[in-house]
N, C-alpha and C. Protein backbone atom coordinates (compact mmCIF):
# COMPACT_ATOMS: atom_id res chain seq x y z
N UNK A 1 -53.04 108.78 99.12
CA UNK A 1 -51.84 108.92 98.33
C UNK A 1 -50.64 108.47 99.16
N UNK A 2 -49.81 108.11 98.37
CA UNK A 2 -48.19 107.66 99.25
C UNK A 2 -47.28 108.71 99.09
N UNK A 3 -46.83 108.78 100.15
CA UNK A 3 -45.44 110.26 100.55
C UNK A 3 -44.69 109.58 101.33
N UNK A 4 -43.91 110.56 101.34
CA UNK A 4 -42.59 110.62 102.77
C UNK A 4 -42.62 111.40 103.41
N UNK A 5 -43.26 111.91 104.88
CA UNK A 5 -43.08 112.63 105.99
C UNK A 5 -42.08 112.76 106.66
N UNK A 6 -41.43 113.22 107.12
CA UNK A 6 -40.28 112.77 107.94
C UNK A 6 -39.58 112.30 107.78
N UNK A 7 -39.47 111.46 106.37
CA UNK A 7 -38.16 110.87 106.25
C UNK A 7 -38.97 109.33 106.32
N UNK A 8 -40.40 109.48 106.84
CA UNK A 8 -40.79 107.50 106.42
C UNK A 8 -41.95 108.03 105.66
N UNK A 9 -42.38 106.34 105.32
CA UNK A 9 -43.50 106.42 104.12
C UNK A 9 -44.87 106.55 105.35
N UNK A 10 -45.82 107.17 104.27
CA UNK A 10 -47.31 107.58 104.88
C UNK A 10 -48.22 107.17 103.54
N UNK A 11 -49.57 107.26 104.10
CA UNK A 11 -50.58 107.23 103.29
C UNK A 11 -51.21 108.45 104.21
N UNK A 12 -52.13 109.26 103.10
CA UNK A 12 -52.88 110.03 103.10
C UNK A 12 -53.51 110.93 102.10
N UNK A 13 -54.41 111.89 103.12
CA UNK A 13 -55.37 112.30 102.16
C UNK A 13 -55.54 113.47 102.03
N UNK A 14 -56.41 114.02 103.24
CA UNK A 14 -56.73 115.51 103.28
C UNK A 14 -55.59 115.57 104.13
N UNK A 15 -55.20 114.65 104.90
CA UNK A 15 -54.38 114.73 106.53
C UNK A 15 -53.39 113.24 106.28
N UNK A 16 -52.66 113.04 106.85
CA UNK A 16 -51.94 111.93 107.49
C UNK A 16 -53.08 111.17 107.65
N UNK A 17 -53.16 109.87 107.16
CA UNK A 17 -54.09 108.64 107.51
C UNK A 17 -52.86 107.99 108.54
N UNK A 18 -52.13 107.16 107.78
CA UNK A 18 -51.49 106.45 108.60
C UNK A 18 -49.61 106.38 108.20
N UNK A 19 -48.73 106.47 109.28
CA UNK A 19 -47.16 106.26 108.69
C UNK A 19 -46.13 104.90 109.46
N UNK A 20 -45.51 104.95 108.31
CA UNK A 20 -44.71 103.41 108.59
C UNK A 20 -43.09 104.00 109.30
N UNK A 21 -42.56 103.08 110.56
CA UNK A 21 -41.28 103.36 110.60
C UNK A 21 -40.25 102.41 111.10
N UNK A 22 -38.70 101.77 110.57
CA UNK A 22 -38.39 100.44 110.99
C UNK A 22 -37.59 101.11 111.81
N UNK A 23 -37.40 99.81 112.48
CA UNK A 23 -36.03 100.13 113.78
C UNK A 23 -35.84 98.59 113.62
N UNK A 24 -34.35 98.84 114.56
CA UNK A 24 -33.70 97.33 114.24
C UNK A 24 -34.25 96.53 114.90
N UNK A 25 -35.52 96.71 115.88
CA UNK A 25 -36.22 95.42 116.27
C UNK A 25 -37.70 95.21 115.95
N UNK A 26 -38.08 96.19 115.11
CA UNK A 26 -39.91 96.25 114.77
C UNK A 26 -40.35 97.22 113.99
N UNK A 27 -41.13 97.32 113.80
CA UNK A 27 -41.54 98.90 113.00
C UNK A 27 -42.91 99.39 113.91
N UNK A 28 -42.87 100.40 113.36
CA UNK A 28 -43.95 101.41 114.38
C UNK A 28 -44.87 101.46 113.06
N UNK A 29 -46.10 101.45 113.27
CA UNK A 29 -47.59 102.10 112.66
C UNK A 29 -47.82 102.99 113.55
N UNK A 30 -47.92 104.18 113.04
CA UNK A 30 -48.42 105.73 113.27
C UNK A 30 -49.32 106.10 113.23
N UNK A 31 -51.19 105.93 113.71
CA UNK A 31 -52.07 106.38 113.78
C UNK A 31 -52.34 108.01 114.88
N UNK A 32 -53.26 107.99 114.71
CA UNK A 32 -53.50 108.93 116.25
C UNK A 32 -53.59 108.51 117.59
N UNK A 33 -53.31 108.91 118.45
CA UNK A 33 -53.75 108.75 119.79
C UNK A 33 -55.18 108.30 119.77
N UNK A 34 -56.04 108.86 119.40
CA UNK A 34 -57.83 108.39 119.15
C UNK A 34 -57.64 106.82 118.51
N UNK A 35 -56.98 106.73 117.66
CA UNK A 35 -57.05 105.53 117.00
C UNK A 35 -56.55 104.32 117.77
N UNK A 36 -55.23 104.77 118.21
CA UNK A 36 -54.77 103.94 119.21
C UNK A 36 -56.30 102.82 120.35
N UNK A 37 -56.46 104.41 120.86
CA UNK A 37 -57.20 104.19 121.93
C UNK A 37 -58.36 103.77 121.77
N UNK A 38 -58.92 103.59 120.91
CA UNK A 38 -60.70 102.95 120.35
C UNK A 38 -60.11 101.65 119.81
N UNK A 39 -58.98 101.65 119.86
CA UNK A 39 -58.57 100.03 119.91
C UNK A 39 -58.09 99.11 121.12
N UNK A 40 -57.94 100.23 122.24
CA UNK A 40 -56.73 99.29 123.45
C UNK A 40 -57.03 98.21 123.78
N UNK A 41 -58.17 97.87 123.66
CA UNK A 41 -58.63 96.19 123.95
C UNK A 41 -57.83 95.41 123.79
N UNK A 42 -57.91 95.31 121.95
CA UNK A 42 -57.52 94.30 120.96
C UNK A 42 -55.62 94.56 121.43
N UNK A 43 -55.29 95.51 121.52
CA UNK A 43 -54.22 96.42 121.64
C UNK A 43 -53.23 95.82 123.02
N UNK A 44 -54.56 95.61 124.28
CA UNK A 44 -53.49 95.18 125.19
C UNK A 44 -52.26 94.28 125.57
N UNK A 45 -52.32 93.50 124.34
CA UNK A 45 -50.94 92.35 124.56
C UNK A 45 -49.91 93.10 123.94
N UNK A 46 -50.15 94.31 123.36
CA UNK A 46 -48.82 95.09 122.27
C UNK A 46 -48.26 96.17 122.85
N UNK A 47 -47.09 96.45 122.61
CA UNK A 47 -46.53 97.54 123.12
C UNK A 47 -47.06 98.83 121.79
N UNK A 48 -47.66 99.43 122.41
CA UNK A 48 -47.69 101.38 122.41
C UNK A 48 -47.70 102.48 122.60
N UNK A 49 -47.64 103.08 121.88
CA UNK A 49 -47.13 104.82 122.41
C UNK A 49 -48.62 105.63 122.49
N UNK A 50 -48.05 106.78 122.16
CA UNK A 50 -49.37 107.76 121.85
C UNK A 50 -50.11 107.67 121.11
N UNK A 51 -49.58 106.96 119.81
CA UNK A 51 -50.21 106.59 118.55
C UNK A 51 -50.32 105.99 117.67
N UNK A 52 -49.04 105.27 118.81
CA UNK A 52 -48.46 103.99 117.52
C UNK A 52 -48.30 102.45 118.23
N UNK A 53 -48.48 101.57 117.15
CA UNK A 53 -48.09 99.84 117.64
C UNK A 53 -47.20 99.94 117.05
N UNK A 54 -46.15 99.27 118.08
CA UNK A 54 -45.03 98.14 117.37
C UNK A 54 -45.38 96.92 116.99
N UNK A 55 -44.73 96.56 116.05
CA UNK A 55 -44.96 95.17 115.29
C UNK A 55 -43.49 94.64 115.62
N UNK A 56 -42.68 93.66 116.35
CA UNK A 56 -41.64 93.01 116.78
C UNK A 56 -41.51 92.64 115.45
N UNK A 57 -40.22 92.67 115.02
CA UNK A 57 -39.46 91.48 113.47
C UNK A 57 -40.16 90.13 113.65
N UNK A 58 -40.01 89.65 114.89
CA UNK A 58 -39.68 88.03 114.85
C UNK A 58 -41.74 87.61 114.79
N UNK A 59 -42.44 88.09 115.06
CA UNK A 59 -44.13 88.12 115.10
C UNK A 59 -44.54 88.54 113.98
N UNK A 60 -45.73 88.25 114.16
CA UNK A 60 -46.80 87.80 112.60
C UNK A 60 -47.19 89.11 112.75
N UNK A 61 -47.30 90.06 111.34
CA UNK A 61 -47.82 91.17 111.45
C UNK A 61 -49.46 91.18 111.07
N UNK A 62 -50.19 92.00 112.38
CA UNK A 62 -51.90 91.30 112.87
C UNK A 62 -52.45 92.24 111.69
N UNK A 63 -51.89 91.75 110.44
CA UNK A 63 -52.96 92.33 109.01
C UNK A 63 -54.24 92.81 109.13
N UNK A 64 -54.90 92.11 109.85
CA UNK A 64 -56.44 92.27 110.13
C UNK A 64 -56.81 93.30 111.12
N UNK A 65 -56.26 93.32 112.53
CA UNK A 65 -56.48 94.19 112.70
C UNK A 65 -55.89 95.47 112.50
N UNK A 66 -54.74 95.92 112.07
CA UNK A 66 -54.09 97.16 111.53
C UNK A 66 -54.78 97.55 110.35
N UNK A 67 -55.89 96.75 109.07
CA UNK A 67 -56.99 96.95 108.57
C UNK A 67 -57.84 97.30 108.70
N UNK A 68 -58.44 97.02 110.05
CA UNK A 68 -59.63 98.18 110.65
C UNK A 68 -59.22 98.95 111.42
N UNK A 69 -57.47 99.10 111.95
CA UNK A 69 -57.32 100.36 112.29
C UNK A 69 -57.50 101.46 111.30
N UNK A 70 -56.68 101.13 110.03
CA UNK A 70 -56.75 101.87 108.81
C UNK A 70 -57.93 102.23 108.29
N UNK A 71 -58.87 101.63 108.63
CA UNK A 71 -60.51 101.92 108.07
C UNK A 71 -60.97 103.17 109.23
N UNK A 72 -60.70 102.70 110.21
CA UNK A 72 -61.10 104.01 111.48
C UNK A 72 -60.58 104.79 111.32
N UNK A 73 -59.25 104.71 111.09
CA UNK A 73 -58.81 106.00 110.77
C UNK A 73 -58.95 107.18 109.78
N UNK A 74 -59.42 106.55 108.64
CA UNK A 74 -59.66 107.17 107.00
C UNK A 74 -61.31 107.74 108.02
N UNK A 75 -61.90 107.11 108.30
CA UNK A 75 -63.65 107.27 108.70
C UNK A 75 -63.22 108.93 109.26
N UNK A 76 -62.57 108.40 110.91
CA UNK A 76 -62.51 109.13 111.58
C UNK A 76 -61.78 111.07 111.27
N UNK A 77 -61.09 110.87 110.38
CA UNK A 77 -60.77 111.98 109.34
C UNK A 77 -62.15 112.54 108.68
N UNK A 78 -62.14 111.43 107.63
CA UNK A 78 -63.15 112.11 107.01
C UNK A 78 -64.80 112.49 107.71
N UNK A 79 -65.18 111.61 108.41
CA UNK A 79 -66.39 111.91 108.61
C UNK A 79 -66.14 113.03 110.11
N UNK A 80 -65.26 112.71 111.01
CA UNK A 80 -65.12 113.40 112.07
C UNK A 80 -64.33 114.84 112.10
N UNK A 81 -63.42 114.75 111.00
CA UNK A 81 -62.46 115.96 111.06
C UNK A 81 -61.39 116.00 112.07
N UNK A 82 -60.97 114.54 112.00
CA UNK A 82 -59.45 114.68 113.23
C UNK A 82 -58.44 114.74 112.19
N UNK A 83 -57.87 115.62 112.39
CA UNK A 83 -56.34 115.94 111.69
C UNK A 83 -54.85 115.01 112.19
N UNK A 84 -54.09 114.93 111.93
CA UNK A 84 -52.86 114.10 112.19
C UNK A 84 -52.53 114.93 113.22
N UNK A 85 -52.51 114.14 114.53
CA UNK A 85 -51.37 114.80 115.97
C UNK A 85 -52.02 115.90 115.83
């Protein structure tokens, strides 16, 4: 489902799947720390936090993989029972 947490938009379900947030130079995707991190590979050319990628304005936003972040993440909820943060 789509909400507003905090004041930005989210998708979720039982829990927080995933949340969107802009700033004047990029926007943040909000996964978990787990999610983050079962990605850092693909991840290492990007700047992130605990749980989140920035996506820079001026760069191609990596559709594909923020797609199977979003798939790990829905999995990892549902089949694992990780809750948001």
């Amino acid at each position: 489902a789509e909400s507003v947490k905090w004041g930005s938009p989210a998708f979720s379900g039982r829990t927080i799947y995933v949340m969107l947030s802009t700033h004047a130079r990029h926007c943040n995707v909000a996964f978990t720390p787990s999610t983050v991190e079962a990605f850092a590979e693909e991840l290492a050319a990007r700047r992130t936090g605990k749980g989140t990628v920035q996506v820079p304005h001026d760069q191609e936003v990596p559709a594909e993989l923020l797609g199977r972040m979003i798939e790990y993440r829905v999995r990892e909820c549902e089949e694992q029972g990780v809750n948001w943060m």
